[in-house]
Protein backbone atom coordinates (compact mmCIF):
# COMPACT_ATOMS: atom_id res chain seq x y z
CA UNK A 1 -10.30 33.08 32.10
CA UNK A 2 -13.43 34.64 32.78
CA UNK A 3 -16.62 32.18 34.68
CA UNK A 4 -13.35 30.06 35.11
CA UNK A 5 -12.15 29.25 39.26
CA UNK A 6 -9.61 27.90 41.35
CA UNK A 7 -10.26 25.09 44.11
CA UNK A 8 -13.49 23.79 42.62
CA UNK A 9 -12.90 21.54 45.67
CA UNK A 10 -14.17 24.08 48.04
CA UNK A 11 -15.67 26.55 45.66
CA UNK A 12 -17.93 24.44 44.11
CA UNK A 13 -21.58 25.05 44.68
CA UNK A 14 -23.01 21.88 43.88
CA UNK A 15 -22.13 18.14 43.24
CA UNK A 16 -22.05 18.51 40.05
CA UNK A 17 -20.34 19.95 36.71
CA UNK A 18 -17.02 20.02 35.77
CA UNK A 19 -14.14 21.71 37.47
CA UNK A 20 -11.69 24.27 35.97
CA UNK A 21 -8.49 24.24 38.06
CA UNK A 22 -4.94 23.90 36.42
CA UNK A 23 -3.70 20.84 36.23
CA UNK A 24 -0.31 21.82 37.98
CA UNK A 25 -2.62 23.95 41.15
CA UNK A 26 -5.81 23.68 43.03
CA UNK A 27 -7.08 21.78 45.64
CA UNK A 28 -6.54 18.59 45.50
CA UNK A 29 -9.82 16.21 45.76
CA UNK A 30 -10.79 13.31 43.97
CA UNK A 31 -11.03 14.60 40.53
CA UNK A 32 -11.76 17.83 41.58
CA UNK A 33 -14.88 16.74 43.19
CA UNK A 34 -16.32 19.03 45.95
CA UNK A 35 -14.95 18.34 49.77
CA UNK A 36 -18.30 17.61 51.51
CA UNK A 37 -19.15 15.57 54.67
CA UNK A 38 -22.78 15.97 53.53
CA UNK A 39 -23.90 13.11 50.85
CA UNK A 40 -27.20 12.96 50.98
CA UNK A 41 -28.38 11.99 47.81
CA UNK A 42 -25.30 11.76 46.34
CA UNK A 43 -24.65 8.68 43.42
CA UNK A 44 -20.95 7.99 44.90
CA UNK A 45 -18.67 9.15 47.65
CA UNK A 46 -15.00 8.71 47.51
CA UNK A 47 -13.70 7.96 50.87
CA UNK A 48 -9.79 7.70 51.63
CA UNK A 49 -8.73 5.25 54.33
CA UNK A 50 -5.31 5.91 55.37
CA UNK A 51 -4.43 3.17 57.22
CA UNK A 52 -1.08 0.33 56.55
CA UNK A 53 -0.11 -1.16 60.06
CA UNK A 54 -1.49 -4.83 58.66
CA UNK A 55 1.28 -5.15 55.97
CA UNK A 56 3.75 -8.26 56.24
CA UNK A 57 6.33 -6.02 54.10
CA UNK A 58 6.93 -2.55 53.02
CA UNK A 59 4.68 -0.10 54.99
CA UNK A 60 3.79 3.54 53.07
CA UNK A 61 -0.02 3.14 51.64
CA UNK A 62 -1.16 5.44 54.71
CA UNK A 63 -0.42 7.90 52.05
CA UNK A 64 -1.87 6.09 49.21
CA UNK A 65 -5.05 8.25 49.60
CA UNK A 66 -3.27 11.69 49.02
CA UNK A 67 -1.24 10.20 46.42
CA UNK A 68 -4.27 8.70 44.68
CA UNK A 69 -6.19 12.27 45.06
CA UNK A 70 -2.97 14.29 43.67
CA UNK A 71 -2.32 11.95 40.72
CA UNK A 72 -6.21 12.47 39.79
CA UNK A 73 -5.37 16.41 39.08
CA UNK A 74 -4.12 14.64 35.50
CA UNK A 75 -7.35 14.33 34.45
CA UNK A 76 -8.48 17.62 32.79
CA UNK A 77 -12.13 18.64 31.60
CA UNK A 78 -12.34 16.92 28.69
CA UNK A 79 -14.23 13.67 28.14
CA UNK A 80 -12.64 11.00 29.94
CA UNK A 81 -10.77 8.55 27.65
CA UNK A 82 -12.07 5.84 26.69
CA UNK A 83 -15.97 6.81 28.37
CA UNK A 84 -16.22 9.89 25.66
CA UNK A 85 -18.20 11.68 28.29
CA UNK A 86 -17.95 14.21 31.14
CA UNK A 87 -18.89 11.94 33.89
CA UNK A 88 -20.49 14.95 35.99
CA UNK A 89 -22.71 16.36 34.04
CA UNK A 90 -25.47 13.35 35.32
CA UNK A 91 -23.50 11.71 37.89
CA UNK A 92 -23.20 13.58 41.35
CA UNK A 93 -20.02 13.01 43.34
CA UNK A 94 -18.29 14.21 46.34
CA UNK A 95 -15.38 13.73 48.14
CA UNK A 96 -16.08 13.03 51.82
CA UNK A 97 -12.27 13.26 52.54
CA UNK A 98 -10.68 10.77 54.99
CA UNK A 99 -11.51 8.81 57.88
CA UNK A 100 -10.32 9.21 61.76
CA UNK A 101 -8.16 6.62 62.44
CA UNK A 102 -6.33 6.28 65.97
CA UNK A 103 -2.68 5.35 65.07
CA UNK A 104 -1.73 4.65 68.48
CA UNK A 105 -4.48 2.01 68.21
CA UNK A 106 -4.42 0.31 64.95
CA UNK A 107 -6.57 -2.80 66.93
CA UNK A 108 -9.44 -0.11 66.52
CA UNK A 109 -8.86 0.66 62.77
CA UNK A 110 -11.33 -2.32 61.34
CA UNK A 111 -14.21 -1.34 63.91
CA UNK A 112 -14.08 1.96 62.79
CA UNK A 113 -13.77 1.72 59.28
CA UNK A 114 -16.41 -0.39 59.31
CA UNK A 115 -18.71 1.71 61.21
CA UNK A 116 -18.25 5.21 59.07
CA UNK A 117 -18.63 3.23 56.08
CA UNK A 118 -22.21 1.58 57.54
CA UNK A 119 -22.69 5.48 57.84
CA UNK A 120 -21.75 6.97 54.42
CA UNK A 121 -23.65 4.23 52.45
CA UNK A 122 -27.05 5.17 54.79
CA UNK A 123 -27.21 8.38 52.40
CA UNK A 124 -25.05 7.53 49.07
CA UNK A 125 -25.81 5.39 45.86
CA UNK A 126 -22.15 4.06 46.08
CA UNK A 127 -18.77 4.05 48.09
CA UNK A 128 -15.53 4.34 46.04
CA UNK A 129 -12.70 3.93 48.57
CA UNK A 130 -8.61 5.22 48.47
CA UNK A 131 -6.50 2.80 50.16
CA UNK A 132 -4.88 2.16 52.31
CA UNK A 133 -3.18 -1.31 53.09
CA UNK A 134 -5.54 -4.43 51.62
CA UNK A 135 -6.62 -5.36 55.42
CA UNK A 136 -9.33 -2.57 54.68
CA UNK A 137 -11.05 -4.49 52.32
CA UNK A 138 -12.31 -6.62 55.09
CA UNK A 139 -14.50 -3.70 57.24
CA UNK A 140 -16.14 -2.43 53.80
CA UNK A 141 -17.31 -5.50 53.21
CA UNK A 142 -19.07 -5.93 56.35
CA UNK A 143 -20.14 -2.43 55.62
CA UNK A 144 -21.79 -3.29 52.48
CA UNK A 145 -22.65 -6.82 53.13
CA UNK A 146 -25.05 -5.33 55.32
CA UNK A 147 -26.68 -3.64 52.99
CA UNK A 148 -26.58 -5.47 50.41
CA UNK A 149 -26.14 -9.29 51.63
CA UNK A 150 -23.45 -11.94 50.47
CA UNK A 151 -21.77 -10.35 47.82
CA UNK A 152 -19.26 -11.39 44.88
CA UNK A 153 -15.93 -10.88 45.46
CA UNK A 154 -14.24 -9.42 41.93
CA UNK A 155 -10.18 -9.25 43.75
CA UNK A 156 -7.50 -7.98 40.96
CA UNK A 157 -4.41 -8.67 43.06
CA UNK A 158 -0.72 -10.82 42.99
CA UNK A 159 -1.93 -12.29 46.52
CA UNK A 160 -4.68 -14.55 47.09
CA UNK A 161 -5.09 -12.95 50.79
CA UNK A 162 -6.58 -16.71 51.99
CA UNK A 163 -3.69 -16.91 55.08
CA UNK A 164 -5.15 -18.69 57.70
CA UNK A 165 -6.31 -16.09 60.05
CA UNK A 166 -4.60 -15.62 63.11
CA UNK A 167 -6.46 -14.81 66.86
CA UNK A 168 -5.00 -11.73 68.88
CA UNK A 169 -5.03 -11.44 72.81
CA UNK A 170 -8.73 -11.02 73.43
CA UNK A 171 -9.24 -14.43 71.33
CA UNK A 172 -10.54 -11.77 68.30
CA UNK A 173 -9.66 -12.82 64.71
CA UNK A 174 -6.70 -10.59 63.60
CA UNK A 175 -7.24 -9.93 59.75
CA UNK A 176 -4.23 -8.44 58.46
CA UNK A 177 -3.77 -7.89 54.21
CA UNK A 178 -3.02 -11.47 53.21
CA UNK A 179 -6.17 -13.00 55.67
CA UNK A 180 -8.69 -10.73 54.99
CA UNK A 181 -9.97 -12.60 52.45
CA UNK A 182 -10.20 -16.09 53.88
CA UNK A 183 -12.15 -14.00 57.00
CA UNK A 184 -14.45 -12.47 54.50
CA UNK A 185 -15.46 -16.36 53.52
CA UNK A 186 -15.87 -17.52 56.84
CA UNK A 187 -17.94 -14.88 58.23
CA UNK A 188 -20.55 -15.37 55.41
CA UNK A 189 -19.70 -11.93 53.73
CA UNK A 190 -18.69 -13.07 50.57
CA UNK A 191 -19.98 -15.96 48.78
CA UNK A 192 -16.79 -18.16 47.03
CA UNK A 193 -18.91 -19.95 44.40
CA UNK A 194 -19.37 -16.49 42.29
CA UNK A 195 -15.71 -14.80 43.11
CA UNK A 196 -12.95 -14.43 41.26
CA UNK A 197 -9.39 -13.75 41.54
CA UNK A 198 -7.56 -12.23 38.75
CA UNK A 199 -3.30 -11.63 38.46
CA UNK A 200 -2.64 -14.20 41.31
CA UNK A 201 1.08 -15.18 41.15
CA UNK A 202 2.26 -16.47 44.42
CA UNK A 203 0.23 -19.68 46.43
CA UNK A 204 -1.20 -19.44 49.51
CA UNK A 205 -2.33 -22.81 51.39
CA UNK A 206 -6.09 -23.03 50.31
CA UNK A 207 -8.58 -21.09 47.52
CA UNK A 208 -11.60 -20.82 49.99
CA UNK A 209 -13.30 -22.41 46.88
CA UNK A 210 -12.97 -18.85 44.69
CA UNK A 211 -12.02 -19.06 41.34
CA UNK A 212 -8.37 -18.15 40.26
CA UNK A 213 -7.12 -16.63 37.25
CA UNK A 214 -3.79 -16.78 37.21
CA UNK A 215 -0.77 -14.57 36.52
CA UNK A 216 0.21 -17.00 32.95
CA UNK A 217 -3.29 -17.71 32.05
CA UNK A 218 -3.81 -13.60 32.30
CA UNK A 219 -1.05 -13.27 29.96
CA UNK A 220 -2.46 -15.69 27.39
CA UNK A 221 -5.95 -14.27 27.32
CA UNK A 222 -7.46 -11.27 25.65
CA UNK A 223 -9.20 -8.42 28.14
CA UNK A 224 -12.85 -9.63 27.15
CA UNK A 225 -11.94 -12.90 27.37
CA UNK A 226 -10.70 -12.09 30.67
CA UNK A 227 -14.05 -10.16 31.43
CA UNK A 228 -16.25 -12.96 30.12
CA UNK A 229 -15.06 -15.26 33.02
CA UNK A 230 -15.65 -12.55 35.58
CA UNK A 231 -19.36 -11.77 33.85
CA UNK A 232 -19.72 -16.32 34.19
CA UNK A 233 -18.64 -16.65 37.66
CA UNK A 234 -20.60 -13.25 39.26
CA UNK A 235 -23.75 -14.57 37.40
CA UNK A 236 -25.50 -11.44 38.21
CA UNK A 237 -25.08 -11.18 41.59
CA UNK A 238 -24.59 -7.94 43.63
CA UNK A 239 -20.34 -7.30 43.03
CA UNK A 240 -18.17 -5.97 45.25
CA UNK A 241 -14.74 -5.26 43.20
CA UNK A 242 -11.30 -4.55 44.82
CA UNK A 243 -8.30 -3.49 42.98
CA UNK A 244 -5.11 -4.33 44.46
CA UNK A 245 -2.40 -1.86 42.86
CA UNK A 246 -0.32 -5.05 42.88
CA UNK A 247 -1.91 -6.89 40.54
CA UNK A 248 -0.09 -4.86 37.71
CA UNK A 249 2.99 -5.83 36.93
CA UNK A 250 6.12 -4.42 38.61
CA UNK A 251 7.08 -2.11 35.66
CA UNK A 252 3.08 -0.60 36.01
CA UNK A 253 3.24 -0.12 39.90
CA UNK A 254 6.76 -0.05 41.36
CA UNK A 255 5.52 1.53 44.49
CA UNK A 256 3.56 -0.67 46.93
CA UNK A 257 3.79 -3.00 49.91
CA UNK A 258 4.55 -6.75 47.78
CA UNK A 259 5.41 -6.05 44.60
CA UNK A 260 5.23 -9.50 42.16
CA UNK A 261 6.89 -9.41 38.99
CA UNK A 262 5.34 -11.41 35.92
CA UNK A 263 1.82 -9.72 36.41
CA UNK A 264 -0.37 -7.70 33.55
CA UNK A 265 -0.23 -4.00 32.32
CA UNK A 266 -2.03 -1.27 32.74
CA UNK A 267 -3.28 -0.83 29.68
CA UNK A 268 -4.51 -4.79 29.89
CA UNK A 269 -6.07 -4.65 33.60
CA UNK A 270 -7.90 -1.13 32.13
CA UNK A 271 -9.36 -3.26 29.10
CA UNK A 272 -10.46 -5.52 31.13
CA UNK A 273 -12.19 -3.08 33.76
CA UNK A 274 -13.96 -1.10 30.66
CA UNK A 275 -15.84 -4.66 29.78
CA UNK A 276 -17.10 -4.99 32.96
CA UNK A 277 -19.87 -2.30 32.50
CA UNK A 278 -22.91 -4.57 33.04
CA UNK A 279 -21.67 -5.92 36.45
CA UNK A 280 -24.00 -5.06 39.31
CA UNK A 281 -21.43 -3.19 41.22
CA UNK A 282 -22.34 -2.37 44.93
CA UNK A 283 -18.78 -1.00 45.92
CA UNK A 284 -15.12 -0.81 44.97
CA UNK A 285 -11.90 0.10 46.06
CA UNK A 286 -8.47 0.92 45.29
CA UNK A 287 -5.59 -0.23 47.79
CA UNK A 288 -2.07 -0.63 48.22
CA UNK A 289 -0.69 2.04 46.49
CA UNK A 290 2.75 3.01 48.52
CA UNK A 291 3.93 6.28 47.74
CA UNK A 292 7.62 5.99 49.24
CA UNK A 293 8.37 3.30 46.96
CA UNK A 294 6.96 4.86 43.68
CA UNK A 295 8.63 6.72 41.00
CA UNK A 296 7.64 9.97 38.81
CA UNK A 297 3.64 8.88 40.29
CA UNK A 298 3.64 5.69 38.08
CA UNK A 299 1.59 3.65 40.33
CA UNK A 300 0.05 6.54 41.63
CA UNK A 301 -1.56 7.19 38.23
CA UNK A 302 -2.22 3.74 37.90
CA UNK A 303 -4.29 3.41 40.62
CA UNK A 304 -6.22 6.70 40.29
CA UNK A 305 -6.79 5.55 36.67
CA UNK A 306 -8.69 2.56 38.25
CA UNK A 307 -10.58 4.68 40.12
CA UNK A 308 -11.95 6.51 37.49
CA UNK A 309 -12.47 3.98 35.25
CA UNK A 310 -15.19 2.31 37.83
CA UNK A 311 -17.00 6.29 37.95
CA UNK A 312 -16.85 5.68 34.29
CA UNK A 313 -18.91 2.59 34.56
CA UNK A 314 -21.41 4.69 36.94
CA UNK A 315 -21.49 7.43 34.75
CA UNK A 316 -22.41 5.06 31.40
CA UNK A 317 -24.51 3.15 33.80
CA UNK A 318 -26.43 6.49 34.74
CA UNK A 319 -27.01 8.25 31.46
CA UNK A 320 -27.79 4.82 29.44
């Protein structure tokens, strides 16, 4: 055991390198990444966002952030499959831990959100977020369309999340996780010629003009197939992708808010993200993982899998 440690978390001297903790102890970051609210000149931060009071069914991805970070601890110090490469050897990564939500207020949650992620991406090449309910989509991309202008929405979800948005008390719009989307349009944030849906299996009353690749036409197409019409419709253009846990199949990820059967594997949904190495990515996420409803981590594992398949497009795009 000797030059090895424990809780490279907190022990770590430095953003990058590989950890050394036991799969089954340790403290319990992103992939072992160091715990820092310091990012400066960091190439990604991964940010949790606890937060699941705008679900229209089962609540419990408040704790999809420590679920995401735990399942993570699977992924030991060898090259990660299928990248064939320590990611942090070139690419420097913390985690920055969660952010302060108010849950007597949830009203507040967006503004907030919004606000820390204007401030993490002022001193970080990229913002990888935990989830969280799907409403937080919505905040990071103001965040980042800020930054970056109108982006490209890449959403892998069961939901098209284009509800017609509803207006609260003070006349506000009140985005919840099946309008966020169609708010995201109007506001100018996202532009609908160059999105794409992929895994949507239920209707909802318009498209907002974004291109749909449904649950059946998934199923008959092959992952780069699949990753072609992604590459055709983004054309280039700055990409913001967001992973709903949902999209999977209900075998793949038993435990979150609207589970739709008929959807995609794993394994199929992976293939698909490990083509997509030549998208400009500007920012991703990771959402509606619900711990309560999961079993033996399966969607857990799922979704932290996502997550480090898009630092495995960072790290290829790095090192070249």
């Amino acid at each position: 055991m000797s030059g090895k440690s424990i809780d490279h978390a907190f022990t770590a001297s430095g953003n990058l390198g590989a950890a050394s903790d036991p799969t089954h102890a340790g403290a319990l970051s992103f992939m072992r990444r160091r715990f820092s609210k310091d990012v400066a000149g960091t190439d990604v931060t991964v940010w949790g966002v606890p937060f699941d009071s705008a679900v229209s069914n089962r609540p419990g991805a408040r704790f999809g952030p420590q679920a995401l970070r735990r399942a993570s601890a699977i992924f030991d110090n060898d090259p990660q499959y299928p990248f064939a490469r320590d990611f942090f050897e070139a690419l420097a990564v913390v985690d920055y831990g969660d952010c302060m939500l108010d849950y007597r207020l949830p009203e507040t949650a967006h503004g907030r959100i919004a606000e820390e992620a204007s401030a993490i991406l002022d001193h970080t090449g990229f913002l990888l977020t935990l989830g969280g309910d799907h409403s937080i989509t919505y905040p990071l991309l103001q965040a980042h369309a800020e930054r970056h202008g109108k982006l490209s929405l890449v959403q892998f979800d069961a939901h098209q999340d284009t509800w017609p948005v509803a207006t609260g008390a003070d006349g506000a719009p009140r985005v919840d996780h099946g309008s966020f989307v169609k708010q995201a349009v109007e506001d100018g944030l996202i532009d609908p010629a160059t999105s794409i849906q992929i895994g949507i299996r239920t209707h909802a009353p318009e498209t907002c003009g974004i291109e749909i690749l449904g649950g059946e036409a998934v199923e008959d197409m092959k992952s780069a197939e699949i990753a072609a019409k992604i590459y055709e419709r983004t054309g280039g253009t700055n990409v913001y992708l967001t992973f709903d846990i949902d999209c999977l199949d209900v075998a793949f990820a038993p435990g979150t808010g609207t589970p739709v059967a008929g959807g995609p594997s794993s394994a199929k949904m992976l293939a698909v993200l490990r083509h997509l190495k030549n998208l400009q990515l500007v920012g991703a996420d990771v959402v509606e993982v619900s711990p309560p409803y999961d079993h033996a981590d399966v969607t857990a594992i799922a979704g932290s899998t996502v997550a480090m398949y898009v630092l495995g497009i960072l790290a290829e795009k790095k090192v070249g």
